[in-house]
N, C-alpha and C. Protein backbone atom coordinates (compact mmCIF):
# COMPACT_ATOMS: atom_id res chain seq x y z
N UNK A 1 37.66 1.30 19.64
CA UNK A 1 36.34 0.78 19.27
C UNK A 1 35.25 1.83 19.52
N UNK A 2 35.12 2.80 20.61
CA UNK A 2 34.45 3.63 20.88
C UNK A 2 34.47 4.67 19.96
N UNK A 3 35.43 5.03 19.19
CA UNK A 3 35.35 5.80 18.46
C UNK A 3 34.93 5.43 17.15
N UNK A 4 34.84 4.35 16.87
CA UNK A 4 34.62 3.70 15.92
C UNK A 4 33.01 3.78 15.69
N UNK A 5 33.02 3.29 16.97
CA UNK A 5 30.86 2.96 16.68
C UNK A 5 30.29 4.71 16.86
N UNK A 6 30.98 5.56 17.55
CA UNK A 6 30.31 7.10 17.40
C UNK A 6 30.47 7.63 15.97
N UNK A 7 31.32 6.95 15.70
CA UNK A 7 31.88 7.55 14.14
C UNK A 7 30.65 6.89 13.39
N UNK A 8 30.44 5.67 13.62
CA UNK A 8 28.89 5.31 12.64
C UNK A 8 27.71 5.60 12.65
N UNK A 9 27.58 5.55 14.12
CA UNK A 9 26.11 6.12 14.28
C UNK A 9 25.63 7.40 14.66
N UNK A 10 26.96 8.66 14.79
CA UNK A 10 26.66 9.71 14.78
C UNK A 10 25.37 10.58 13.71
N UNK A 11 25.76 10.31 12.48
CA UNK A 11 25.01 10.96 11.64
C UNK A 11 23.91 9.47 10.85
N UNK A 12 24.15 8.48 11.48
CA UNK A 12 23.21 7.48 10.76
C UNK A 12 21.82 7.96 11.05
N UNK A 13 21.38 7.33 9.87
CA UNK A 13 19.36 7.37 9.65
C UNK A 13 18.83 5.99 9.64
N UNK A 14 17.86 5.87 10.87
CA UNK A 14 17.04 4.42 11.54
C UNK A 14 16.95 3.98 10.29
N UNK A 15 16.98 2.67 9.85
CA UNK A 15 16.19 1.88 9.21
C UNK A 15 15.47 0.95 9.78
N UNK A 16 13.97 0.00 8.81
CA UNK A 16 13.55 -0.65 9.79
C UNK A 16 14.12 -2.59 9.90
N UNK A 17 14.39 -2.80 10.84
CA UNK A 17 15.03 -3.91 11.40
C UNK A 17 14.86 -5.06 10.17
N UNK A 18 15.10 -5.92 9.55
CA UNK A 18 14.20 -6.67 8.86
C UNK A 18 14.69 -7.15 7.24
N UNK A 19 14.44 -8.17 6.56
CA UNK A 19 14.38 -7.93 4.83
C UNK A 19 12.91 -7.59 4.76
N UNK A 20 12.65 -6.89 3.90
CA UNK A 20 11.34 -6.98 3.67
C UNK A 20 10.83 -6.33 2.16
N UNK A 21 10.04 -6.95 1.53
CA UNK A 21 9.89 -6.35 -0.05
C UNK A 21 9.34 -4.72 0.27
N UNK A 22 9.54 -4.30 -0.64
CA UNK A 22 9.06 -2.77 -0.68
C UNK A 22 8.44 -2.43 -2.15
N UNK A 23 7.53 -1.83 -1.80
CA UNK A 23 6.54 -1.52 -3.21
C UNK A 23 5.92 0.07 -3.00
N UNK A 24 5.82 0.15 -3.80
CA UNK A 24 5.14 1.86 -3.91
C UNK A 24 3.65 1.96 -4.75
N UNK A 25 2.86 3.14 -4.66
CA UNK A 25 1.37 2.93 -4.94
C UNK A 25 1.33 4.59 -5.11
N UNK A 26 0.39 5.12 -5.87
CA UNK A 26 0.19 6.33 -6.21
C UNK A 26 -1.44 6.54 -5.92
N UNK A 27 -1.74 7.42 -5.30
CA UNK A 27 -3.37 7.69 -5.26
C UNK A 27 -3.52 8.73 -6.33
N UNK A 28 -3.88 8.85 -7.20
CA UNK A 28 -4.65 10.06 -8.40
C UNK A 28 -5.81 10.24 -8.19
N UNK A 29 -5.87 11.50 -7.83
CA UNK A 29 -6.79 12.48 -7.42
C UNK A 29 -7.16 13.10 -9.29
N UNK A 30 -8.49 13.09 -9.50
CA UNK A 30 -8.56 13.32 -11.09
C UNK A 30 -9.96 13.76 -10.90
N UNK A 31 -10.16 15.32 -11.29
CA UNK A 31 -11.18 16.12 -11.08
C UNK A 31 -12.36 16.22 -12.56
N UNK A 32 -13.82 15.41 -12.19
CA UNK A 32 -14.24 15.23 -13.72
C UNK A 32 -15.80 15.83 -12.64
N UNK A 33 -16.18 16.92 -13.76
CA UNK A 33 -17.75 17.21 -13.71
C UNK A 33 -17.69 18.20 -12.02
N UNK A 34 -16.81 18.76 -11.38
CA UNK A 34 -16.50 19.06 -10.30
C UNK A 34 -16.43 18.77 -9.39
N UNK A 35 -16.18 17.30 -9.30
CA UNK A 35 -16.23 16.33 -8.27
C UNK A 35 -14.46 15.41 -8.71
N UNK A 36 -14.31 15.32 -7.48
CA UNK A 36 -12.68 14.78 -7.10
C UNK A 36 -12.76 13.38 -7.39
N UNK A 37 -11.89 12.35 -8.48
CA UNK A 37 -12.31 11.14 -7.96
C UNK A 37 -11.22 10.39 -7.46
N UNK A 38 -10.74 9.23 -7.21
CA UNK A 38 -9.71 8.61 -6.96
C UNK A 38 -9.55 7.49 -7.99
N UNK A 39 -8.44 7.31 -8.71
CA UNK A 39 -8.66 6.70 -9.74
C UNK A 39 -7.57 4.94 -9.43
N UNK A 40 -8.44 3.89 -9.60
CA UNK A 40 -8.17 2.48 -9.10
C UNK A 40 -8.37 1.66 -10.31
N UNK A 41 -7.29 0.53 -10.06
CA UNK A 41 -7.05 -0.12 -11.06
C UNK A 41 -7.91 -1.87 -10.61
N UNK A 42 -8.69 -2.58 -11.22
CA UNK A 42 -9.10 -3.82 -11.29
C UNK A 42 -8.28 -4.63 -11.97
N UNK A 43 -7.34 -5.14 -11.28
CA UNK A 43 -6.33 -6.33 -11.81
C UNK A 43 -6.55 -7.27 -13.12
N UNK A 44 -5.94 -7.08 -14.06
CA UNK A 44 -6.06 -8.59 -15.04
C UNK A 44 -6.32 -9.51 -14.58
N UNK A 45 -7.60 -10.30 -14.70
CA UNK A 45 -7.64 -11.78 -14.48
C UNK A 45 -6.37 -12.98 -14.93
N UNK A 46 -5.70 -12.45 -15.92
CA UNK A 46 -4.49 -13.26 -16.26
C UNK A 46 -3.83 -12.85 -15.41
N UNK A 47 -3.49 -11.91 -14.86
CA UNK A 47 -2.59 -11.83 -13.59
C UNK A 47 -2.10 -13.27 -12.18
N UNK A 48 -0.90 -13.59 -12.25
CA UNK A 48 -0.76 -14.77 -11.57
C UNK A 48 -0.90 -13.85 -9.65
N UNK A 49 -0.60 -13.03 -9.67
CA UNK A 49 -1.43 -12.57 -8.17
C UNK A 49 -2.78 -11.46 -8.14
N UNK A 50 -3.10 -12.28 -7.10
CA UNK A 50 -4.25 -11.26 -6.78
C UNK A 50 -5.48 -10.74 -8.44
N UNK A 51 -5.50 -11.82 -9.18
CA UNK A 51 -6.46 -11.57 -10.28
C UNK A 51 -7.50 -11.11 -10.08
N UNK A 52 -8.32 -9.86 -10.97
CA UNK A 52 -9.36 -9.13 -10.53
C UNK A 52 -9.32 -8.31 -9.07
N UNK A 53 -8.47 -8.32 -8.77
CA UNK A 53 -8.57 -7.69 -7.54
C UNK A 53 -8.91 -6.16 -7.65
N UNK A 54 -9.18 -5.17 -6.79
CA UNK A 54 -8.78 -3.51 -6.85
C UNK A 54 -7.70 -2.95 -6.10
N UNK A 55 -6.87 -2.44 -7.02
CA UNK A 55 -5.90 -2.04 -6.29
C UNK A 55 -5.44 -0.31 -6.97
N UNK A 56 -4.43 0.19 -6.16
CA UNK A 56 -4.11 1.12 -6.86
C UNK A 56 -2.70 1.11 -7.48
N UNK A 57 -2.86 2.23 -8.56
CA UNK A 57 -1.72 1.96 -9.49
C UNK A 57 -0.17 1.64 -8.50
N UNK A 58 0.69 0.70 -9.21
CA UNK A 58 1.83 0.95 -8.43
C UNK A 58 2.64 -0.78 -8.14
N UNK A 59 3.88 -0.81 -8.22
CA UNK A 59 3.95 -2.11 -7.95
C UNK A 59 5.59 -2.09 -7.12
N UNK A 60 6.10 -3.04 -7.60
CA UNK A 60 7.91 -3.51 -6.80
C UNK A 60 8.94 -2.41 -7.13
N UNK A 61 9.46 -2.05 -5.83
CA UNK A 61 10.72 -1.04 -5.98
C UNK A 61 11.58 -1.80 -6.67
N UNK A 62 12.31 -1.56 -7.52
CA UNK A 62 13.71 -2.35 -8.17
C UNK A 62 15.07 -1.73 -7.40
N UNK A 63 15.87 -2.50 -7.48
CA UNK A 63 17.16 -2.06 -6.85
C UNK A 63 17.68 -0.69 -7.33
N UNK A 64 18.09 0.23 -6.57
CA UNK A 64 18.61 1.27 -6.28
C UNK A 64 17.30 2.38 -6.81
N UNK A 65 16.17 2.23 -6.98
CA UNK A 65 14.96 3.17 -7.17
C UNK A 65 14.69 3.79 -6.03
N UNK A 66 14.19 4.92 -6.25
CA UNK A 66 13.63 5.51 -5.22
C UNK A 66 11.74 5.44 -5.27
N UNK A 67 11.17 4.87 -4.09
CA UNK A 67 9.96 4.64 -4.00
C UNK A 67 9.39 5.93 -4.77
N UNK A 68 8.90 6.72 -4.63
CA UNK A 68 8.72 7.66 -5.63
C UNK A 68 8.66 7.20 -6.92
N UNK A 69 9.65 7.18 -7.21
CA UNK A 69 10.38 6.53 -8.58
C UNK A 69 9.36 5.30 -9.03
N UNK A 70 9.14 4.67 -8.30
CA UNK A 70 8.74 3.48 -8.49
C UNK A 70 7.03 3.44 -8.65
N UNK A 71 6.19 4.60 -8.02
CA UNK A 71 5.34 4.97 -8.09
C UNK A 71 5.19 5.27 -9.35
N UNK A 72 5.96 6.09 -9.64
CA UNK A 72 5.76 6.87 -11.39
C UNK A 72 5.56 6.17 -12.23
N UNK A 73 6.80 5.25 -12.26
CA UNK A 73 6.94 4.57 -13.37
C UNK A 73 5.70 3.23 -13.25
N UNK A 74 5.10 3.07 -12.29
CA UNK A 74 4.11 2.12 -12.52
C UNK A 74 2.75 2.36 -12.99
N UNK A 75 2.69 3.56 -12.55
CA UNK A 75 1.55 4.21 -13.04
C UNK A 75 1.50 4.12 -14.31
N UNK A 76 2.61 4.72 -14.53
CA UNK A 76 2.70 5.39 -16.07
C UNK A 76 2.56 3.70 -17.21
N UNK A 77 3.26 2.43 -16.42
CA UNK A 77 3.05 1.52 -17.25
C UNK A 77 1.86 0.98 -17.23
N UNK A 78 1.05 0.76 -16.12
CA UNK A 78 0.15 0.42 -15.36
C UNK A 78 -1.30 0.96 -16.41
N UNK A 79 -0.92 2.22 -15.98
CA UNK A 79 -2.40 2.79 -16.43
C UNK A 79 -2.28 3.63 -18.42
N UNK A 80 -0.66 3.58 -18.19
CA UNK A 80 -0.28 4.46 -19.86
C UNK A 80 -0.82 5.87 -19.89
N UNK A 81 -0.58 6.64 -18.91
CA UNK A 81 -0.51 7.98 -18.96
C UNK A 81 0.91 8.52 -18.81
N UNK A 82 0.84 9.50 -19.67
CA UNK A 82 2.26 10.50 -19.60
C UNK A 82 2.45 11.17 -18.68
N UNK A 83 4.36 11.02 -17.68
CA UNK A 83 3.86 11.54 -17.12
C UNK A 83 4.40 13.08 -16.58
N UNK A 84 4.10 13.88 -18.13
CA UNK A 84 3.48 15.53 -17.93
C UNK A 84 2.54 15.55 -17.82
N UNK A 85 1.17 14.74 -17.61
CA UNK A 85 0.31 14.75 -16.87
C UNK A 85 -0.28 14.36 -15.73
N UNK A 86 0.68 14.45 -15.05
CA UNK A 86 0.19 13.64 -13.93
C UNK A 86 1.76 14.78 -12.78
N UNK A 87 1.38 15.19 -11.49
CA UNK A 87 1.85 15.69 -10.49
C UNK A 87 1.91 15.00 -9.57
N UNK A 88 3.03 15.34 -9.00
CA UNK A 88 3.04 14.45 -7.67
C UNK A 88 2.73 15.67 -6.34
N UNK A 89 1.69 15.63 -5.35
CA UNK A 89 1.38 16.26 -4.07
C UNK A 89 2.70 15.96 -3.37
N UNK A 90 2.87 14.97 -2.81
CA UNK A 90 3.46 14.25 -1.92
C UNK A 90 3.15 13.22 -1.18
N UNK A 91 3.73 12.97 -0.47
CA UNK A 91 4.09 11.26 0.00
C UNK A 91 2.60 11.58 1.62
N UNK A 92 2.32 9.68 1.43
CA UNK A 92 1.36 9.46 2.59
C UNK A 92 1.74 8.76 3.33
N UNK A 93 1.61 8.15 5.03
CA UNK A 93 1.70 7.88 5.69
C UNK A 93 2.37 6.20 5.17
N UNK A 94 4.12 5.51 5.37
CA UNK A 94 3.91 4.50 4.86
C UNK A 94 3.67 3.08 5.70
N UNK A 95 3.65 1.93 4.63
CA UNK A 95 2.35 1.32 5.50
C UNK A 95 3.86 -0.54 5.68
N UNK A 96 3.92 -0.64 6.86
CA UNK A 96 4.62 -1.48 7.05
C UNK A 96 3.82 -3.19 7.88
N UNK A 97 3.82 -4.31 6.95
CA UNK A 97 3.12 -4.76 7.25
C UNK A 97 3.46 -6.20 7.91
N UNK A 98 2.55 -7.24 8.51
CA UNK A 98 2.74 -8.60 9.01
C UNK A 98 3.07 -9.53 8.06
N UNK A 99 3.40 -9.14 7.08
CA UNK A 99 3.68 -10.14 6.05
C UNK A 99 5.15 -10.13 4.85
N UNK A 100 5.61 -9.22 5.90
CA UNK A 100 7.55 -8.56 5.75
C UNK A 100 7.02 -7.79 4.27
N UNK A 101 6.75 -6.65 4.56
CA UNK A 101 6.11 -5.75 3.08
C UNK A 101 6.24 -4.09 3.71
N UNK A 102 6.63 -3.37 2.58
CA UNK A 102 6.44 -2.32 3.42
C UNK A 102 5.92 -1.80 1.90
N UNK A 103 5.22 -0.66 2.30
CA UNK A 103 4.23 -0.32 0.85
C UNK A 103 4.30 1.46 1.17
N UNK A 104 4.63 2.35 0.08
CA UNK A 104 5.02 3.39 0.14
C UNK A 104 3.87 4.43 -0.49
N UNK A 105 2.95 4.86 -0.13
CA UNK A 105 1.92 5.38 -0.89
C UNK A 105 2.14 7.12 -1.23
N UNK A 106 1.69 7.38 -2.18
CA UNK A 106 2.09 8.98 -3.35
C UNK A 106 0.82 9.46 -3.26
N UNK A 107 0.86 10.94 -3.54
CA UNK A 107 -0.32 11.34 -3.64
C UNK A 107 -0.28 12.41 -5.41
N UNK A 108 -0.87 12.40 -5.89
CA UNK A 108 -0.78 13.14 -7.59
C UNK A 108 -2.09 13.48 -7.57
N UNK A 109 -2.21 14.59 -8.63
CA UNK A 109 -3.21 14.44 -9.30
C UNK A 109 -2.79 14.68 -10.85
N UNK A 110 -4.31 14.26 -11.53
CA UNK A 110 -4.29 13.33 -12.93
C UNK A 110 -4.84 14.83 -13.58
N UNK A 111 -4.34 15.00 -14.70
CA UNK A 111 -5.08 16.38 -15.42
C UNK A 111 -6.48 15.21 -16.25
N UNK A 112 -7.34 15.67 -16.48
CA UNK A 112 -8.51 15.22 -17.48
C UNK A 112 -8.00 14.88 -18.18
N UNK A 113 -8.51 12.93 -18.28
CA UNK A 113 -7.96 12.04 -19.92
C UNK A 113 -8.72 11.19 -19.89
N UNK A 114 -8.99 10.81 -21.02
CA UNK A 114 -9.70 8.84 -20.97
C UNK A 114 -8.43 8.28 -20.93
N UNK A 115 -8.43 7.57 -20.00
CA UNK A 115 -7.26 6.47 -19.80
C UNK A 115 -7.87 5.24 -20.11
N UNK A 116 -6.60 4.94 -20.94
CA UNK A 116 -6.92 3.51 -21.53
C UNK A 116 -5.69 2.60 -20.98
N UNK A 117 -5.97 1.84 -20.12
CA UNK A 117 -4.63 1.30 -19.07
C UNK A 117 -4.47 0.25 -20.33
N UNK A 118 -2.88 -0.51 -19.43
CA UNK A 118 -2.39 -1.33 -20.33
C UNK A 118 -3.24 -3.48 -20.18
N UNK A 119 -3.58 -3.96 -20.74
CA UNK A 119 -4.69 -4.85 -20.83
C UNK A 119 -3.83 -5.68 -20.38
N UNK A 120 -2.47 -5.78 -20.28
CA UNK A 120 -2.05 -7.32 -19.85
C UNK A 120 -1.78 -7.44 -18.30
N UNK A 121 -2.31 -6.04 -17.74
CA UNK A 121 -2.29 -6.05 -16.31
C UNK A 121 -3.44 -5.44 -15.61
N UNK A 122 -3.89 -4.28 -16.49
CA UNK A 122 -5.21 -3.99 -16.03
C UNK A 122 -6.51 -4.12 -16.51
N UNK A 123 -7.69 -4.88 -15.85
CA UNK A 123 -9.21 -5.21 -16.67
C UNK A 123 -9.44 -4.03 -17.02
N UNK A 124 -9.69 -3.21 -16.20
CA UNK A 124 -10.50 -1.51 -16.05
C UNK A 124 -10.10 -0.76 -15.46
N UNK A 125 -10.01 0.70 -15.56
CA UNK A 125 -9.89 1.59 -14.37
C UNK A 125 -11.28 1.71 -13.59
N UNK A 126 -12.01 2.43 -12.73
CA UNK A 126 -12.76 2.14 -11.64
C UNK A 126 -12.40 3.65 -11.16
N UNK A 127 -13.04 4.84 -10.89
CA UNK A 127 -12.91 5.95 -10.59
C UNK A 127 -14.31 5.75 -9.57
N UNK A 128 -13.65 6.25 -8.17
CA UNK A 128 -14.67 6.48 -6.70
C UNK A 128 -14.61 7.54 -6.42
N UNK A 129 -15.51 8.63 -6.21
CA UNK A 129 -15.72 10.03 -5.85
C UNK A 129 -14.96 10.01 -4.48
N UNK A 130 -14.06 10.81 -4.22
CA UNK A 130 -13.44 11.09 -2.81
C UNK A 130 -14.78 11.72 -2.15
N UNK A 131 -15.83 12.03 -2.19
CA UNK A 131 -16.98 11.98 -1.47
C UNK A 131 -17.44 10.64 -0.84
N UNK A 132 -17.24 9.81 -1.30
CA UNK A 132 -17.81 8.39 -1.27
C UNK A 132 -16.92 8.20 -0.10
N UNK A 133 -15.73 8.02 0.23
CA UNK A 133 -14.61 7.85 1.01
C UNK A 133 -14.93 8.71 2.26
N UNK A 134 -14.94 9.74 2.38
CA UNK A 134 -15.13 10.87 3.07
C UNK A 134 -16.65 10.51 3.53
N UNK A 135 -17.57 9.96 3.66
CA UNK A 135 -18.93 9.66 4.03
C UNK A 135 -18.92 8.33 4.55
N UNK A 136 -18.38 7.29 4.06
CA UNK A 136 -18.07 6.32 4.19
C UNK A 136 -17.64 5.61 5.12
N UNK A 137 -17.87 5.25 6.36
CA UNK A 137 -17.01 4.01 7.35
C UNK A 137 -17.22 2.77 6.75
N UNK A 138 -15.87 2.53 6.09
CA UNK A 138 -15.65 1.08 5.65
C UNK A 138 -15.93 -0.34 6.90
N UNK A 139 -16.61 -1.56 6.30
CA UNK A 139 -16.99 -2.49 7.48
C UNK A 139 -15.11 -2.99 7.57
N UNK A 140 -14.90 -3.08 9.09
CA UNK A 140 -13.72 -3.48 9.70
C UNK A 140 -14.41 -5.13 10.34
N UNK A 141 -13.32 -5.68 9.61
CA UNK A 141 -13.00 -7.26 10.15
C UNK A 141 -11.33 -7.42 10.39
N UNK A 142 -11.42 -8.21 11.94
CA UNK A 142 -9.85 -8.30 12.13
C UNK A 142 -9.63 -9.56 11.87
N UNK A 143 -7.94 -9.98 11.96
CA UNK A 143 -7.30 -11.04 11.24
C UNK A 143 -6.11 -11.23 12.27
N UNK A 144 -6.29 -12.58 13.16
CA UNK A 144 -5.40 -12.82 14.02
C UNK A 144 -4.51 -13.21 13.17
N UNK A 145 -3.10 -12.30 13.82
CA UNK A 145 -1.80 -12.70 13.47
C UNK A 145 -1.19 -13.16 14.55
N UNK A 146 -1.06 -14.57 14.13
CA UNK A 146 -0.47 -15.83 15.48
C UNK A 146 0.73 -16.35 15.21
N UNK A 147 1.60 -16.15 16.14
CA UNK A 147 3.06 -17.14 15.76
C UNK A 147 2.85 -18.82 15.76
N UNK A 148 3.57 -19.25 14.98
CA UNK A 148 3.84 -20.58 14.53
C UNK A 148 4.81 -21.24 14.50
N UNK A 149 5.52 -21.28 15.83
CA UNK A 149 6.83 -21.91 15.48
C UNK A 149 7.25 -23.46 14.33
N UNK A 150 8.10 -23.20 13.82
CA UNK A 150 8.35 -24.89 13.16
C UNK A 150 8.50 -26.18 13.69
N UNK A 151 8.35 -27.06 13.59
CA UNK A 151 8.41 -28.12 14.27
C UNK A 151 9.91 -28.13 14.92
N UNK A 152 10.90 -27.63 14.07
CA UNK A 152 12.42 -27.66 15.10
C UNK A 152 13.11 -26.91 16.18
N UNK A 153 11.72 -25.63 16.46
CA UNK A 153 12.19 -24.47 17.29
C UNK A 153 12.67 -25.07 18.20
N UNK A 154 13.73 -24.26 18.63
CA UNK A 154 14.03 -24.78 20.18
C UNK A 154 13.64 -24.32 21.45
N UNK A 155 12.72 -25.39 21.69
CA UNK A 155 11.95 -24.21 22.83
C UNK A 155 12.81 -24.97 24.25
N UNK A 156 13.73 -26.02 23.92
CA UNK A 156 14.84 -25.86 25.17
C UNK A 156 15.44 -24.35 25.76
N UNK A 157 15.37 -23.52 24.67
CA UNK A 157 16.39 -22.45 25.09
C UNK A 157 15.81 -21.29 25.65
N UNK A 158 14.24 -21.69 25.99
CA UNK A 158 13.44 -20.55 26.38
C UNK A 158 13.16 -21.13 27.81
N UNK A 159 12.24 -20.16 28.53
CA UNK A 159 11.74 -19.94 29.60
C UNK A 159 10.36 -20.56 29.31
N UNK A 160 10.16 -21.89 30.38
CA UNK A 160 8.87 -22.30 29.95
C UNK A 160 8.46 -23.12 28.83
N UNK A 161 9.89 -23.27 27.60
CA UNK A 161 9.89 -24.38 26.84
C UNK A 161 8.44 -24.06 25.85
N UNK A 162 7.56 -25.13 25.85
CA UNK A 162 6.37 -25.07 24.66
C UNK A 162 5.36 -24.41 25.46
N UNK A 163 5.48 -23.92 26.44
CA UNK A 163 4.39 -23.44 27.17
C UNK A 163 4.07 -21.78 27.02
N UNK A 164 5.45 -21.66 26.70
CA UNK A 164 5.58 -20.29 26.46
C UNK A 164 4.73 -19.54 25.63
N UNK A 165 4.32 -17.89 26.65
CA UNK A 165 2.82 -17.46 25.98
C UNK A 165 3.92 -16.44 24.62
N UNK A 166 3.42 -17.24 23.28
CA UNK A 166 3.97 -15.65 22.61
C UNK A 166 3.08 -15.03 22.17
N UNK A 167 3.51 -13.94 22.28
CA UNK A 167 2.60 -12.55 21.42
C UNK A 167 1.99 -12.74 20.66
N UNK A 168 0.71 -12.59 20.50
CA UNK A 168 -0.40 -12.43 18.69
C UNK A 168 -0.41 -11.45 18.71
N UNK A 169 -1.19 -10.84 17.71
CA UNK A 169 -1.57 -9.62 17.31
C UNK A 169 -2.80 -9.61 16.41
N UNK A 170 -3.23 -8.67 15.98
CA UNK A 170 -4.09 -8.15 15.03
C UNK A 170 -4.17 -7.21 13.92
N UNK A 171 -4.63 -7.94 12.88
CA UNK A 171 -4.56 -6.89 11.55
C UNK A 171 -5.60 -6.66 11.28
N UNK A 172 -6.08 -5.26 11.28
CA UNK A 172 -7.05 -4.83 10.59
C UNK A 172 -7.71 -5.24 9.22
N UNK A 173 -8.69 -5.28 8.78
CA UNK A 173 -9.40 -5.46 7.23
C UNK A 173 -10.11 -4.88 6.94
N UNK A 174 -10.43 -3.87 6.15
CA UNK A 174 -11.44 -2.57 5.96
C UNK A 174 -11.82 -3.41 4.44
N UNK A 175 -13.27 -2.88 4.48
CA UNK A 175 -13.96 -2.92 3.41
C UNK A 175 -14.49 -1.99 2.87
N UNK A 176 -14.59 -1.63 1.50
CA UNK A 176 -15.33 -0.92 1.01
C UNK A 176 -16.38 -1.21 -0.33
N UNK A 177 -17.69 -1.02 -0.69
CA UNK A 177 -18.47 -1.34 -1.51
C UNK A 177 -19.24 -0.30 -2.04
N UNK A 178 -18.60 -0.27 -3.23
CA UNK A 178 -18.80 0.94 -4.21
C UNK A 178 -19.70 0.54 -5.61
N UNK A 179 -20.94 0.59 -5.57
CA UNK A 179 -21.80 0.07 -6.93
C UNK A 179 -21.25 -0.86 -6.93
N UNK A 180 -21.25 -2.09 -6.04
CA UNK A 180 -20.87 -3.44 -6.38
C UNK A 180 -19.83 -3.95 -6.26
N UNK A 181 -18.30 -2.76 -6.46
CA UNK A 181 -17.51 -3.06 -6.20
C UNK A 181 -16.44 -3.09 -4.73
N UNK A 182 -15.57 -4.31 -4.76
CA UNK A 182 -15.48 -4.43 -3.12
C UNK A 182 -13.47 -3.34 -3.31
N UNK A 183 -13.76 -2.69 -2.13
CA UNK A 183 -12.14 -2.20 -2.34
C UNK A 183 -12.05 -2.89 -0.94
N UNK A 184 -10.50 -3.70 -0.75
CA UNK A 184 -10.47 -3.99 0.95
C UNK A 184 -8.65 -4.38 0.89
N UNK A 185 -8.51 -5.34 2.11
CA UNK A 185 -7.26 -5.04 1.86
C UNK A 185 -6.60 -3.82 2.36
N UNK A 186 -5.17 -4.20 2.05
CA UNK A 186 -4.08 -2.87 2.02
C UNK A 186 -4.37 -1.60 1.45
N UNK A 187 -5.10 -2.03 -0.01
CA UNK A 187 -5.99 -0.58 -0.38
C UNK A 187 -7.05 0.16 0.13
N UNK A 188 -7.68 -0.86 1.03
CA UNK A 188 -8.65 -0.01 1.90
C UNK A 188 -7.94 0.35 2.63
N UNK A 189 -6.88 0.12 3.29
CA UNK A 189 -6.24 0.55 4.71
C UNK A 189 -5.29 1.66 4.33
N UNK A 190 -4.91 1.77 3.46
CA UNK A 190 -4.35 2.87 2.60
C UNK A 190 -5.09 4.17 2.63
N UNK A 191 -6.40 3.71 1.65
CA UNK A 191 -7.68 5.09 1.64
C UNK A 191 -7.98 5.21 2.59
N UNK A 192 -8.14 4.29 3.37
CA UNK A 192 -8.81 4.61 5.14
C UNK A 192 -7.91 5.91 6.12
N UNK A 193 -6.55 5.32 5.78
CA UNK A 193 -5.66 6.43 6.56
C UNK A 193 -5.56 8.19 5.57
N UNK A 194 -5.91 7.49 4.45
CA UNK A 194 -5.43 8.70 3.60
C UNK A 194 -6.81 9.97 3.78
N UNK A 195 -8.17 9.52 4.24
CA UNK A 195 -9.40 10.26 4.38
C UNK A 195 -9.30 10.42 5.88
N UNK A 196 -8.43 9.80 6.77
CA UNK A 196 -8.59 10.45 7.82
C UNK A 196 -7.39 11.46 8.48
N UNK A 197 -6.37 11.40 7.48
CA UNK A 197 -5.76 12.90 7.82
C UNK A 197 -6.08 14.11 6.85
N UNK A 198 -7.09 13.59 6.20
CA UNK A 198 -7.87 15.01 5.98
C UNK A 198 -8.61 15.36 7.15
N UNK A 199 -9.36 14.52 6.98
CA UNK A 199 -10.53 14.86 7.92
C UNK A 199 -10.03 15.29 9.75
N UNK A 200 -8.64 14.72 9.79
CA UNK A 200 -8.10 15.17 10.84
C UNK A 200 -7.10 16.53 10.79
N UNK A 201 -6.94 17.24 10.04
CA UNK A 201 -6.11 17.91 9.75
C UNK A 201 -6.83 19.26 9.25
């Protein structure tokens, strides 16, 4: 048996504990008038989630894709750019969340185009000067994350029964308000990390 379990986990690579959906997101960096912008998508109101929302291009890994992969190809359906125009930098910090999600963010940039995204998912594109970001402290509101056991837990099998203190936590909520428009959410917390390893680096 000992040789058995060294034999597996010798050369194994961590994964994280869990099911959890996985999705990928691309930031496009797209240089107009000499200014950098970041280019964001405003959700279809027909959209059955998150309608009108801002988000950035990018949606559900499919089985055996590689996040990457999954970036591309959303963009590319997402927004309908080709993609020999569009580069990939590389990969950003990824973002694993309280709500069994793990979200894989890309970094590209966009050569000069009018993009005309696809209408049955996107209202508008929405381009924010990476100046704006970079100047910017988004307003932070937190969001207690509290356990809830079900009415059938068994709290016979614990220490302390229903009395028992469990763990909360806290999730961050960044805001951002750009000519009216609100970016917040995972996409703020996304841009938030993504302007501060510049600015840290």
């Amino acid at each position: 048996m000992t040789d058995k379990i060294i034999d597996i986990f010798s050369n194994r690579k961590g994964k994280v504990i869990g099911e959890y959906k996985r999705s990928a997101v691309m930031i496009f960096l797209l240089e107009e008038e000499n200014e950098l912008q970041i280019i964001f998508e405003i959700r279809s109101k027909n959209l059955r989630r998150q309608p009108g929302d801002i988000c950035l291009p990018g949606g559900r890994v499919e089985k055996g894709e590689l996040p990457i992969d999954t970036a591309c190809r959303e963009a590319m359906e997402e927004l309908l750019v080709k993609r020999d125009t569009f580069s990939v930098v590389g990969e950003m910090d990824f973002l694993v969340s309280p709500y069994n999600s793990i979200i894989y963010p890309f970094i590209a940039t966009l050569e000069p185009q009018d993009i005309h995204p696809n209408p049955s998912e996107v209202d508008r594109v929405l381009k924010v000067p990476l100046k704006f970001f970079m100047e910017t402290e988004p307003d932070l509101h937190e969001v207690d994350i509290v356990q809830s056991p079900k009415p059938d837990f068994p709290y016979d099998l614990i220490n302390n029964g229903a009395d028992y203190k469990f763990t909360n936590g806290v999730f961050p909520e960044y805001f951002y308000v750009y000519e009216g428009n609100v970016i917040w959410g995972f996409t703020a917390l996304i841009v938030k990390r993504f302007v501060d390893i510049i600015k840290n680096s």
